[in-house]
C-alpha atoms as a PDB file:
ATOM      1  CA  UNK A   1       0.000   0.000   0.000  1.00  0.00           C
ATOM      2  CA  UNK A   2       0.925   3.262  -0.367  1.00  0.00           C
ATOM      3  CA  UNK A   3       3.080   4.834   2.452  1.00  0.00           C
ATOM      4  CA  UNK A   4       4.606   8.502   3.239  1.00  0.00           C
ATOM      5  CA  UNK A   5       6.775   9.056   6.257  1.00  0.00           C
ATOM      6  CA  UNK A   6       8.041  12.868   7.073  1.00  0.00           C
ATOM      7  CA  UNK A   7      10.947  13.531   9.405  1.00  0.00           C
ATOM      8  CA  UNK A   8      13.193  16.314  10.135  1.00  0.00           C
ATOM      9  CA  UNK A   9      10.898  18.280  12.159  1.00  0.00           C
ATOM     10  CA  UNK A  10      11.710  20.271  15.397  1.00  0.00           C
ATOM     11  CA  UNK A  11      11.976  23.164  17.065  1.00  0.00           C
ATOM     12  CA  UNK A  12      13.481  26.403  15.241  1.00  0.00           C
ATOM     13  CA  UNK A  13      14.647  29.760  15.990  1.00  0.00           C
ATOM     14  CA  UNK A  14      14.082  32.332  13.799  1.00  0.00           C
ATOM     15  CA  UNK A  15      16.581  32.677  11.014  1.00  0.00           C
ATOM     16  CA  UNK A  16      17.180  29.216  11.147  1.00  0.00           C
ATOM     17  CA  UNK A  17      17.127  26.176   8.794  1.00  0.00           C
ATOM     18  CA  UNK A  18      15.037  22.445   8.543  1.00  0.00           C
ATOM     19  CA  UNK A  19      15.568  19.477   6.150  1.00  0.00           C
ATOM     20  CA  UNK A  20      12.079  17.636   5.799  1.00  0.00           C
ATOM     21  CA  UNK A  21      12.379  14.734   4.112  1.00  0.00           C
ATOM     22  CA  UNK A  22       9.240  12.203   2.980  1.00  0.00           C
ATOM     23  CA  UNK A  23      10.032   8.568   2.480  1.00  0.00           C
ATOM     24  CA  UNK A  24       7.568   7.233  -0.383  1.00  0.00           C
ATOM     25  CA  UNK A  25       6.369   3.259  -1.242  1.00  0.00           C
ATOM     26  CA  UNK A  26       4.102   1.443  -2.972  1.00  0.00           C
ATOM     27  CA  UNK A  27       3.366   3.595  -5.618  1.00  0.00           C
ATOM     28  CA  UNK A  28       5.430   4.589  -9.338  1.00  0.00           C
ATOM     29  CA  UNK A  29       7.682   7.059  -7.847  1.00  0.00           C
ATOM     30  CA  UNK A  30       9.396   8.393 -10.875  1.00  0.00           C
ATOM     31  CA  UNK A  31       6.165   9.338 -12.601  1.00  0.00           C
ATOM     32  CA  UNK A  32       3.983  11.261  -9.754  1.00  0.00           C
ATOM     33  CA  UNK A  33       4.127  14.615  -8.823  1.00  0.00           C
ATOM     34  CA  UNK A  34       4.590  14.989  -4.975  1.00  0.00           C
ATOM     35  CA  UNK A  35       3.032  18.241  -2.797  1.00  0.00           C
ATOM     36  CA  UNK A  36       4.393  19.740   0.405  1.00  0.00           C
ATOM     37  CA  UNK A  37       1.598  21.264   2.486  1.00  0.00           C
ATOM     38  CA  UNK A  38       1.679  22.962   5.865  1.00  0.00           C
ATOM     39  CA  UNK A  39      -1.274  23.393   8.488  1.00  0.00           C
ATOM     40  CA  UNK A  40      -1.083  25.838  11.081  1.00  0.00           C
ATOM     41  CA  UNK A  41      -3.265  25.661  14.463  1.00  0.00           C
ATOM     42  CA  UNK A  42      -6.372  27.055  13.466  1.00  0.00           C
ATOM     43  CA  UNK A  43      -5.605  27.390   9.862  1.00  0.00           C
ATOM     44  CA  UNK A  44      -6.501  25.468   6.752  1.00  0.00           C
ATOM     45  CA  UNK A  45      -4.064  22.999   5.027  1.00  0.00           C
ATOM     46  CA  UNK A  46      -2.180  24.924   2.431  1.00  0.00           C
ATOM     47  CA  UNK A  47       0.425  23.968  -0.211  1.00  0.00           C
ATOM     48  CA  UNK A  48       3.356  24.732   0.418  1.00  0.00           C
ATOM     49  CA  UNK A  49       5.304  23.275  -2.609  1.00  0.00           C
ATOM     50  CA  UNK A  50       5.393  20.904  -5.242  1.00  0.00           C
ATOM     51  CA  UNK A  51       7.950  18.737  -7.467  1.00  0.00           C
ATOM     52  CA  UNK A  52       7.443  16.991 -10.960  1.00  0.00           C
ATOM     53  CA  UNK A  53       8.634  14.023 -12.245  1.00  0.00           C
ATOM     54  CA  UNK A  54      10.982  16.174 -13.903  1.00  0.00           C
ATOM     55  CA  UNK A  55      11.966  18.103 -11.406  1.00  0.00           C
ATOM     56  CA  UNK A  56      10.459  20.988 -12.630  1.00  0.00           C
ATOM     57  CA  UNK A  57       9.423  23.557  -8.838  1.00  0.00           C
ATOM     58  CA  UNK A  58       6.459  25.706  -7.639  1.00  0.00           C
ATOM     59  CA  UNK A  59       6.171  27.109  -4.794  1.00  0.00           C
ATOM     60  CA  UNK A  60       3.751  29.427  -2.576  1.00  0.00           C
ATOM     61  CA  UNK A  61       4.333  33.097  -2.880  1.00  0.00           C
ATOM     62  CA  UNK A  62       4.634  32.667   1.089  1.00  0.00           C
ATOM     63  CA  UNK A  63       7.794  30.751   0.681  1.00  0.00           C
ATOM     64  CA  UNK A  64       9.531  31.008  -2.387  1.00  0.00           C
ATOM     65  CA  UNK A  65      13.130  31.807  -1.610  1.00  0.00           C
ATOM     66  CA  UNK A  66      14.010  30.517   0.855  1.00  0.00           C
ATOM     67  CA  UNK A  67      12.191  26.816   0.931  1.00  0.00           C
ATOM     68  CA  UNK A  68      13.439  24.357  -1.977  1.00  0.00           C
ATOM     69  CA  UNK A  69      11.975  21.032  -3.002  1.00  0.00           C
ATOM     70  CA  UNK A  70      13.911  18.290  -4.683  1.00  0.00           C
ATOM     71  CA  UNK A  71      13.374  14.601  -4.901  1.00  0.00           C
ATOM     72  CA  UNK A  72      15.827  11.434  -5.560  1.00  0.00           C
ATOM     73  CA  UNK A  73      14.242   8.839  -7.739  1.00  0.00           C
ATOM     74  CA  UNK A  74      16.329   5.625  -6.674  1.00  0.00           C
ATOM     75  CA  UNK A  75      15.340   6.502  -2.796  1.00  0.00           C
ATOM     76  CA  UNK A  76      11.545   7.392  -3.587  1.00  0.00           C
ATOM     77  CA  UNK A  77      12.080  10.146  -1.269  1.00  0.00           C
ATOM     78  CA  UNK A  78      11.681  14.058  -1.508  1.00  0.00           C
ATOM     79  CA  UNK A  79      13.162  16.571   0.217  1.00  0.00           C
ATOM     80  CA  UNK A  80      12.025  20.366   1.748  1.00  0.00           C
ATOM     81  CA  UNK A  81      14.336  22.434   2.464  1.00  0.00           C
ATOM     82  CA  UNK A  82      13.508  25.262   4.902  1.00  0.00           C
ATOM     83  CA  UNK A  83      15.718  28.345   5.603  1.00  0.00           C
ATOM     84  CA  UNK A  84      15.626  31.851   7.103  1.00  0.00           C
ATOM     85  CA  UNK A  85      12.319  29.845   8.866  1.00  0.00           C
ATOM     86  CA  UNK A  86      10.034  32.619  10.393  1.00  0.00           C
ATOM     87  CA  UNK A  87       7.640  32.289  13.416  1.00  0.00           C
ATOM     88  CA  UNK A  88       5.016  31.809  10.635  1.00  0.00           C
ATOM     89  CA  UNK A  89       5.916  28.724   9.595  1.00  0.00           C
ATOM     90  CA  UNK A  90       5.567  27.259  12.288  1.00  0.00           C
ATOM     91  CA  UNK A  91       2.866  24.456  11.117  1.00  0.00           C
ATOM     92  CA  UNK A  92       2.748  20.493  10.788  1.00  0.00           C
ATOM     93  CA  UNK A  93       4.311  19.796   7.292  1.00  0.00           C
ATOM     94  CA  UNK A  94       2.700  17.050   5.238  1.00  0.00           C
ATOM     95  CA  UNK A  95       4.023  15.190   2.147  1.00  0.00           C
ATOM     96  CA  UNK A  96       1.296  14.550  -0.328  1.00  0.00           C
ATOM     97  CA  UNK A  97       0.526  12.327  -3.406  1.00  0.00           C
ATOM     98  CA  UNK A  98      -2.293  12.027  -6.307  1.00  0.00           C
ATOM     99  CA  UNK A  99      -1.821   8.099  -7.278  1.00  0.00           C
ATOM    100  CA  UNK A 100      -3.777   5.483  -8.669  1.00  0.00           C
ATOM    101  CA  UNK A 101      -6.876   7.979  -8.475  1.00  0.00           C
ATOM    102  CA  UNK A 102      -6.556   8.404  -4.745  1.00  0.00           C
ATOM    103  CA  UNK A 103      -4.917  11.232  -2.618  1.00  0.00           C
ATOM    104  CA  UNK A 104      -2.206  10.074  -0.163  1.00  0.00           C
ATOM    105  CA  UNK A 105      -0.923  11.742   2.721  1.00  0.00           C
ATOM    106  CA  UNK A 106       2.220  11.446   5.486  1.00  0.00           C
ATOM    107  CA  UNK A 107       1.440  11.773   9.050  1.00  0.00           C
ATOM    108  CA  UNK A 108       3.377  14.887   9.062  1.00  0.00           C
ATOM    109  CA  UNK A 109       6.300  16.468  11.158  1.00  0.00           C
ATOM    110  CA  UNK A 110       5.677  19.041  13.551  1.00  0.00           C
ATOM    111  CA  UNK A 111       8.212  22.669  12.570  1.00  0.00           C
ATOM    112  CA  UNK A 112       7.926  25.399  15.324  1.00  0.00           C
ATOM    113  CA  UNK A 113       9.878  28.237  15.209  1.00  0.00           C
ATOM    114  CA  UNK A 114      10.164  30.194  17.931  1.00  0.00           C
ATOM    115  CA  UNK A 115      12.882  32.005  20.009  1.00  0.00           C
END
């Protein structure tokens, strides 16, 4: 079945950096798109960022600059990098995937930043 597991989580001061990474199975890697989302307390889910099977990046106007997405086909796994993190991003981060005509999500990883 499919599976997505998200790590690299923690607690952040401002200014500072995060490597999320989101361990993928049972579905074709190399050909889906995968989505980074965030959800703040209170807030709705929103996407953060997203990576094609070419490797071709979007990103939300919130976070473009300083947040990168890249992915490694022989691991199945993708990667978010966070810097120059800001008390607003503080969220639970959630890896995301559209296959075999279902959505798919991680359990997400918990990012605070705070001084």
């Amino acid at each position: 079945q499919v599976q997505l597991v998200e790590s690299g989580g923690g607690l952040v001061q401002p200014g500072g950096s995060l490597s999320l990474s989101c361990a993928t199975s049972g579905f074709q890697f190399p050909v889906n798109t995968m989505y980074w989302y965030r959800q703040a307390p209170g807030k709705t889910r929103e996407l953060v960022a997203k990576i094609t099977p070419g490797n071709t990046t979007d990103y939300s106007n919130k976070v473009k600059g300083p947040f990168t997405t890249s992915r490694d086909k022989a691991k199945s796994t993708v990667w978010l990098q966070m810097n120059n993190l800001r008390t607003e991003d503080t969220a639970v981060y959630y890896c995301n995937v559209f296959a075999d005509e279902e959505f798919y999500w991680g359990q997400g990883t918990q990012v605070t930043v705070s001084s």
